[in-house]
PDB file of N, CA and C in Angstrom:
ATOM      1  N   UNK A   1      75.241  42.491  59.054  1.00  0.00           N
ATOM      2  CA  UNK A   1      74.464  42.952  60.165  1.00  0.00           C
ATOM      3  C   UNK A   1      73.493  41.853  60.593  1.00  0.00           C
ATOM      4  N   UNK A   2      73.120  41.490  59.829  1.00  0.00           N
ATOM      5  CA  UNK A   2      72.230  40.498  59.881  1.00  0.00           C
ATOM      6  C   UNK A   2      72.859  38.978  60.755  1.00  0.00           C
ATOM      7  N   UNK A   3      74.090  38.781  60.250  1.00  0.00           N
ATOM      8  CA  UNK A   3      74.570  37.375  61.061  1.00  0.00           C
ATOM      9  C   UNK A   3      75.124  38.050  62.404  1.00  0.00           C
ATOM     10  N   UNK A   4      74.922  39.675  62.878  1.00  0.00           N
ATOM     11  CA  UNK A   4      75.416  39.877  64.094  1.00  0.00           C
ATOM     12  C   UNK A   4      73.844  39.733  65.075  1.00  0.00           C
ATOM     13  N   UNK A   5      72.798  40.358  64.741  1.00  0.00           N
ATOM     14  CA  UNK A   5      71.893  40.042  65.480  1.00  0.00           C
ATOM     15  C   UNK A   5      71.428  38.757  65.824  1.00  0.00           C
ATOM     16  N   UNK A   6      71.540  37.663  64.389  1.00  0.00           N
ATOM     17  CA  UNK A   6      71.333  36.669  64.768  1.00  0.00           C
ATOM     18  C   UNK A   6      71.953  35.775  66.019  1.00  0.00           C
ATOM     19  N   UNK A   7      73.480  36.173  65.845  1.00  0.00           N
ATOM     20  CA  UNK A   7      74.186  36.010  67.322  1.00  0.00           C
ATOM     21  C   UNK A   7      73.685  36.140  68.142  1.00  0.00           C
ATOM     22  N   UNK A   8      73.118  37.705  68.397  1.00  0.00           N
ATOM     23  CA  UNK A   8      72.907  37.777  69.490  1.00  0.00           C
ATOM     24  C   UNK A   8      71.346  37.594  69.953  1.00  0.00           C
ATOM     25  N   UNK A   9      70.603  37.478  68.998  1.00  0.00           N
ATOM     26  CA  UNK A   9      69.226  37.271  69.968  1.00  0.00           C
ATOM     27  C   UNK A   9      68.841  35.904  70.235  1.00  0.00           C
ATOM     28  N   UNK A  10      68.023  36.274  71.148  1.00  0.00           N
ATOM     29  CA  UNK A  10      67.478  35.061  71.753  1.00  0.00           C
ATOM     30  C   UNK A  10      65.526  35.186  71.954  1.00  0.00           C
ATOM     31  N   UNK A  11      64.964  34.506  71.117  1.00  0.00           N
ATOM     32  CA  UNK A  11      65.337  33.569  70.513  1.00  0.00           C
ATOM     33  C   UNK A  11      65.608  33.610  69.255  1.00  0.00           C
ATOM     34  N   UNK A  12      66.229  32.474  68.395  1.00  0.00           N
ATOM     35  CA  UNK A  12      67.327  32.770  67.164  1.00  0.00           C
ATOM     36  C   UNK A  12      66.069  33.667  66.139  1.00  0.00           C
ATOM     37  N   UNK A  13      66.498  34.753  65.349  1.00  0.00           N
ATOM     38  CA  UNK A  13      65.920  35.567  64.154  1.00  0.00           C
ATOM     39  C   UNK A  13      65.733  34.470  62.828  1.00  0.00           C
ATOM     40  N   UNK A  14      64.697  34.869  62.542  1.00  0.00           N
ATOM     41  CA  UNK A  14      64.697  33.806  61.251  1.00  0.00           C
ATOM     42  C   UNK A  14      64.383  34.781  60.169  1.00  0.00           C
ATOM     43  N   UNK A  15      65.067  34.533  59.048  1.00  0.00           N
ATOM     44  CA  UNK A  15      64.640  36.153  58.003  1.00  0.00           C
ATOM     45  C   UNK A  15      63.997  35.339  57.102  1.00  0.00           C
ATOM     46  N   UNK A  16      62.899  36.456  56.744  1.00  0.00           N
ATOM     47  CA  UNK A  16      61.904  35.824  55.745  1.00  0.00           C
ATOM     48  C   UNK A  16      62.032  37.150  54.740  1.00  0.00           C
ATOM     49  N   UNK A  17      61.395  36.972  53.595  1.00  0.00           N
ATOM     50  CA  UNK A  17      61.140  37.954  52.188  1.00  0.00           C
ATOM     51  C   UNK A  17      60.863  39.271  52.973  1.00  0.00           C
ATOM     52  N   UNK A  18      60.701  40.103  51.832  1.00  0.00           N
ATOM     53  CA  UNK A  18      60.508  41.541  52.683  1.00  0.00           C
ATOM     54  C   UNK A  18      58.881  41.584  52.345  1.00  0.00           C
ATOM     55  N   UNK A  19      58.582  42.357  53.603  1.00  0.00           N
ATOM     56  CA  UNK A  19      56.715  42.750  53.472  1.00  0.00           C
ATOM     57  C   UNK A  19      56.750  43.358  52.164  1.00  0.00           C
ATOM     58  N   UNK A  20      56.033  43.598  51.584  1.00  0.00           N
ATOM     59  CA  UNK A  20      55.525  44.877  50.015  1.00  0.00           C
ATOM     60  C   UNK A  20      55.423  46.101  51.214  1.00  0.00           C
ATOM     61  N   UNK A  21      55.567  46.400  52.312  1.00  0.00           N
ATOM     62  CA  UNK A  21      55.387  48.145  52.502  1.00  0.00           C
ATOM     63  C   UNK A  21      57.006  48.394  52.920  1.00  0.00           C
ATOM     64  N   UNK A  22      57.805  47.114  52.938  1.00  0.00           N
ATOM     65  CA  UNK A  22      59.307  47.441  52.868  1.00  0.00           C
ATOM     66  C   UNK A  22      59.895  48.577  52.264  1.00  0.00           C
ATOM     67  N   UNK A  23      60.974  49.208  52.788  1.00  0.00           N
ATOM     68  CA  UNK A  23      61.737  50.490  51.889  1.00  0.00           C
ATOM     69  C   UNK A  23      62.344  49.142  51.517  1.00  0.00           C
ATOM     70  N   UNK A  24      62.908  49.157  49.714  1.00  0.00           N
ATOM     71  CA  UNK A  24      63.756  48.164  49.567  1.00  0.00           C
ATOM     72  C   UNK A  24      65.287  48.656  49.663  1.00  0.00           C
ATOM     73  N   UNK A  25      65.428  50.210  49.978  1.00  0.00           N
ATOM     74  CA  UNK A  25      66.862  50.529  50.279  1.00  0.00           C
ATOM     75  C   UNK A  25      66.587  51.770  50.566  1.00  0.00           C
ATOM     76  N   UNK A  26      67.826  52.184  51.301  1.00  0.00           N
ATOM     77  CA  UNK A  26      67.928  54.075  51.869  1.00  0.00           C
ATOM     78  C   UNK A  26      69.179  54.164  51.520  1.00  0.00           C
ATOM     79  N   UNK A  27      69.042  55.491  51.185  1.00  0.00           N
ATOM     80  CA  UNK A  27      70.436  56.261  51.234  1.00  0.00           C
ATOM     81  C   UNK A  27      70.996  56.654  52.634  1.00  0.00           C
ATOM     82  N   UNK A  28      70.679  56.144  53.783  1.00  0.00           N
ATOM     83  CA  UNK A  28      71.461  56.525  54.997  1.00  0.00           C
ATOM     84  C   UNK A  28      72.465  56.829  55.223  1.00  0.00           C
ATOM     85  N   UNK A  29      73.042  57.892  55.298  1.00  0.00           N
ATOM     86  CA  UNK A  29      74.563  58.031  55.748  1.00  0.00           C
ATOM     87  C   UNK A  29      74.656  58.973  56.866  1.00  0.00           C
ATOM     88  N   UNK A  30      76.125  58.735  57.812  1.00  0.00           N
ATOM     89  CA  UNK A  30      76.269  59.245  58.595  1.00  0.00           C
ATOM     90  C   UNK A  30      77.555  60.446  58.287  1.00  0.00           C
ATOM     91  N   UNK A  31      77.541  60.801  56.675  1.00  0.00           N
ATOM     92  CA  UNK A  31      78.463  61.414  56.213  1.00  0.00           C
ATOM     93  C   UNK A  31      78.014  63.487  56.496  1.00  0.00           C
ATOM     94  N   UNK A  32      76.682  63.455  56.297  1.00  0.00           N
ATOM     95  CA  UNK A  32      76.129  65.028  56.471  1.00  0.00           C
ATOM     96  C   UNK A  32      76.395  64.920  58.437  1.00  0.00           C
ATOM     97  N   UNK A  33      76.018  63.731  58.797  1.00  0.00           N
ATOM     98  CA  UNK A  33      75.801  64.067  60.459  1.00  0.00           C
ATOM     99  C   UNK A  33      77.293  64.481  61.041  1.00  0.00           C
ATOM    100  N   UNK A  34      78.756  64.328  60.592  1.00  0.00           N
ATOM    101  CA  UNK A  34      79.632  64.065  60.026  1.00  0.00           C
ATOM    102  C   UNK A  34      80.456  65.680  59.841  1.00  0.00           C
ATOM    103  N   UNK A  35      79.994  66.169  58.461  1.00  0.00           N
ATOM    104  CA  UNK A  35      80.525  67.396  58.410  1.00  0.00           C
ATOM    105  C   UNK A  35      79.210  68.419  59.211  1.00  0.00           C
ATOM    106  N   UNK A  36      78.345  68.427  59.110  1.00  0.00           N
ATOM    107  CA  UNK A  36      77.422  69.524  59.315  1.00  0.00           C
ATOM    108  C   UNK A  36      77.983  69.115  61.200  1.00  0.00           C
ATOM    109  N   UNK A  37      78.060  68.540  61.894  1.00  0.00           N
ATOM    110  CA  UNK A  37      77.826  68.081  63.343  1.00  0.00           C
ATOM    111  C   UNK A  37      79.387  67.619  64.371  1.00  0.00           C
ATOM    112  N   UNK A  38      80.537  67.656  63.121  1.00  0.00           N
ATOM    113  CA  UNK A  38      81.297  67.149  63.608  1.00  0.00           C
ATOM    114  C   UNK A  38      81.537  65.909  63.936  1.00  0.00           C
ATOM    115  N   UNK A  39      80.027  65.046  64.425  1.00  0.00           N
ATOM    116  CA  UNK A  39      80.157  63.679  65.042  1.00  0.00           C
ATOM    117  C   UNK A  39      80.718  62.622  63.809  1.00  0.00           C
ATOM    118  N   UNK A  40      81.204  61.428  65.111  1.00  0.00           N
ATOM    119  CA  UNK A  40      81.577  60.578  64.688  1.00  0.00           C
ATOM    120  C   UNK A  40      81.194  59.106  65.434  1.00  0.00           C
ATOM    121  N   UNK A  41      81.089  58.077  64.802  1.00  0.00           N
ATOM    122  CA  UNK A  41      80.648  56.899  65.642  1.00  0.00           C
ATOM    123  C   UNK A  41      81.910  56.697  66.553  1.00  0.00           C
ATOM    124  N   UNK A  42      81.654  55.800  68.270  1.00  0.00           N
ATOM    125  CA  UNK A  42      82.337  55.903  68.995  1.00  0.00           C
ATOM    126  C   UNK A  42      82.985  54.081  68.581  1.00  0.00           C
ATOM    127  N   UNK A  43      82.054  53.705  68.375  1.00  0.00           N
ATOM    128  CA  UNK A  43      81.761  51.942  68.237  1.00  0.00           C
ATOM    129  C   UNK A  43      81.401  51.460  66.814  1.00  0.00           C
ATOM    130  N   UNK A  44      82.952  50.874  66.402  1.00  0.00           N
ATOM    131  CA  UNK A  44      82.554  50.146  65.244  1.00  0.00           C
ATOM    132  C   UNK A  44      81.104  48.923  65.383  1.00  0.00           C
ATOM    133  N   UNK A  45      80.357  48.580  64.444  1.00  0.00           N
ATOM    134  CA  UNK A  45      79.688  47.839  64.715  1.00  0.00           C
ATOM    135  C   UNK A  45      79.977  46.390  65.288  1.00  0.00           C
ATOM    136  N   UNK A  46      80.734  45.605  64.240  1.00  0.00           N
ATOM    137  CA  UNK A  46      80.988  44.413  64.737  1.00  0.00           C
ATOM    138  C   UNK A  46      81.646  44.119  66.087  1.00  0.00           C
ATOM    139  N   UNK A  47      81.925  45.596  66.284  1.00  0.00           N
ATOM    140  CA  UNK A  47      83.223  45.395  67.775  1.00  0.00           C
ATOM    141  C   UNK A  47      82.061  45.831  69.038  1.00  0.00           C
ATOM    142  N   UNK A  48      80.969  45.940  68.779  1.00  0.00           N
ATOM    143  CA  UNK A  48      80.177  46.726  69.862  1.00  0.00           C
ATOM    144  C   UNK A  48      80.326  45.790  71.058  1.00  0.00           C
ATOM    145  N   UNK A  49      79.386  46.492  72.280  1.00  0.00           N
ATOM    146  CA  UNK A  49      79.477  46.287  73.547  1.00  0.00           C
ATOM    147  C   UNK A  49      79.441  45.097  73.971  1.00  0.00           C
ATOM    148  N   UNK A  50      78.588  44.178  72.924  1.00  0.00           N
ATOM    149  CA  UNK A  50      78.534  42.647  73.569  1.00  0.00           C
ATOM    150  C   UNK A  50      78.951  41.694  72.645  1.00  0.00           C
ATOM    151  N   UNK A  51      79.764  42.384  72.059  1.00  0.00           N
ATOM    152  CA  UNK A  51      79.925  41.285  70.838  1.00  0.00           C
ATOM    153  C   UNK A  51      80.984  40.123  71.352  1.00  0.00           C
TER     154      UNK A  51
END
């Protein structure tokens, strides 16, 4: 994800350490949005609109 934004912004992203009020990880999933909702993503990431 990270070498896709860098693509695309302007001007170039430079990644530095994480702040200390960083989450250092989530459990995010789009697996409950999924069964409870039916949905589904329309757009793989790497393939998105401007890639």
């Amino acid at each position: 994800m990270l070498a896709a934004v860098r693509k695309a912004a302007t001007p170039q992203v430079e990644h530095r350490a994480p702040h200390p009020a960083d989450v250092p990880e989530t459990l995010a999933s789009i697996t409950a949005a999924g069964a409870q909702l039916g949905w589904q993503p329309r757009i793989f990431f790497p393939d998105g609109p401007d890639s």
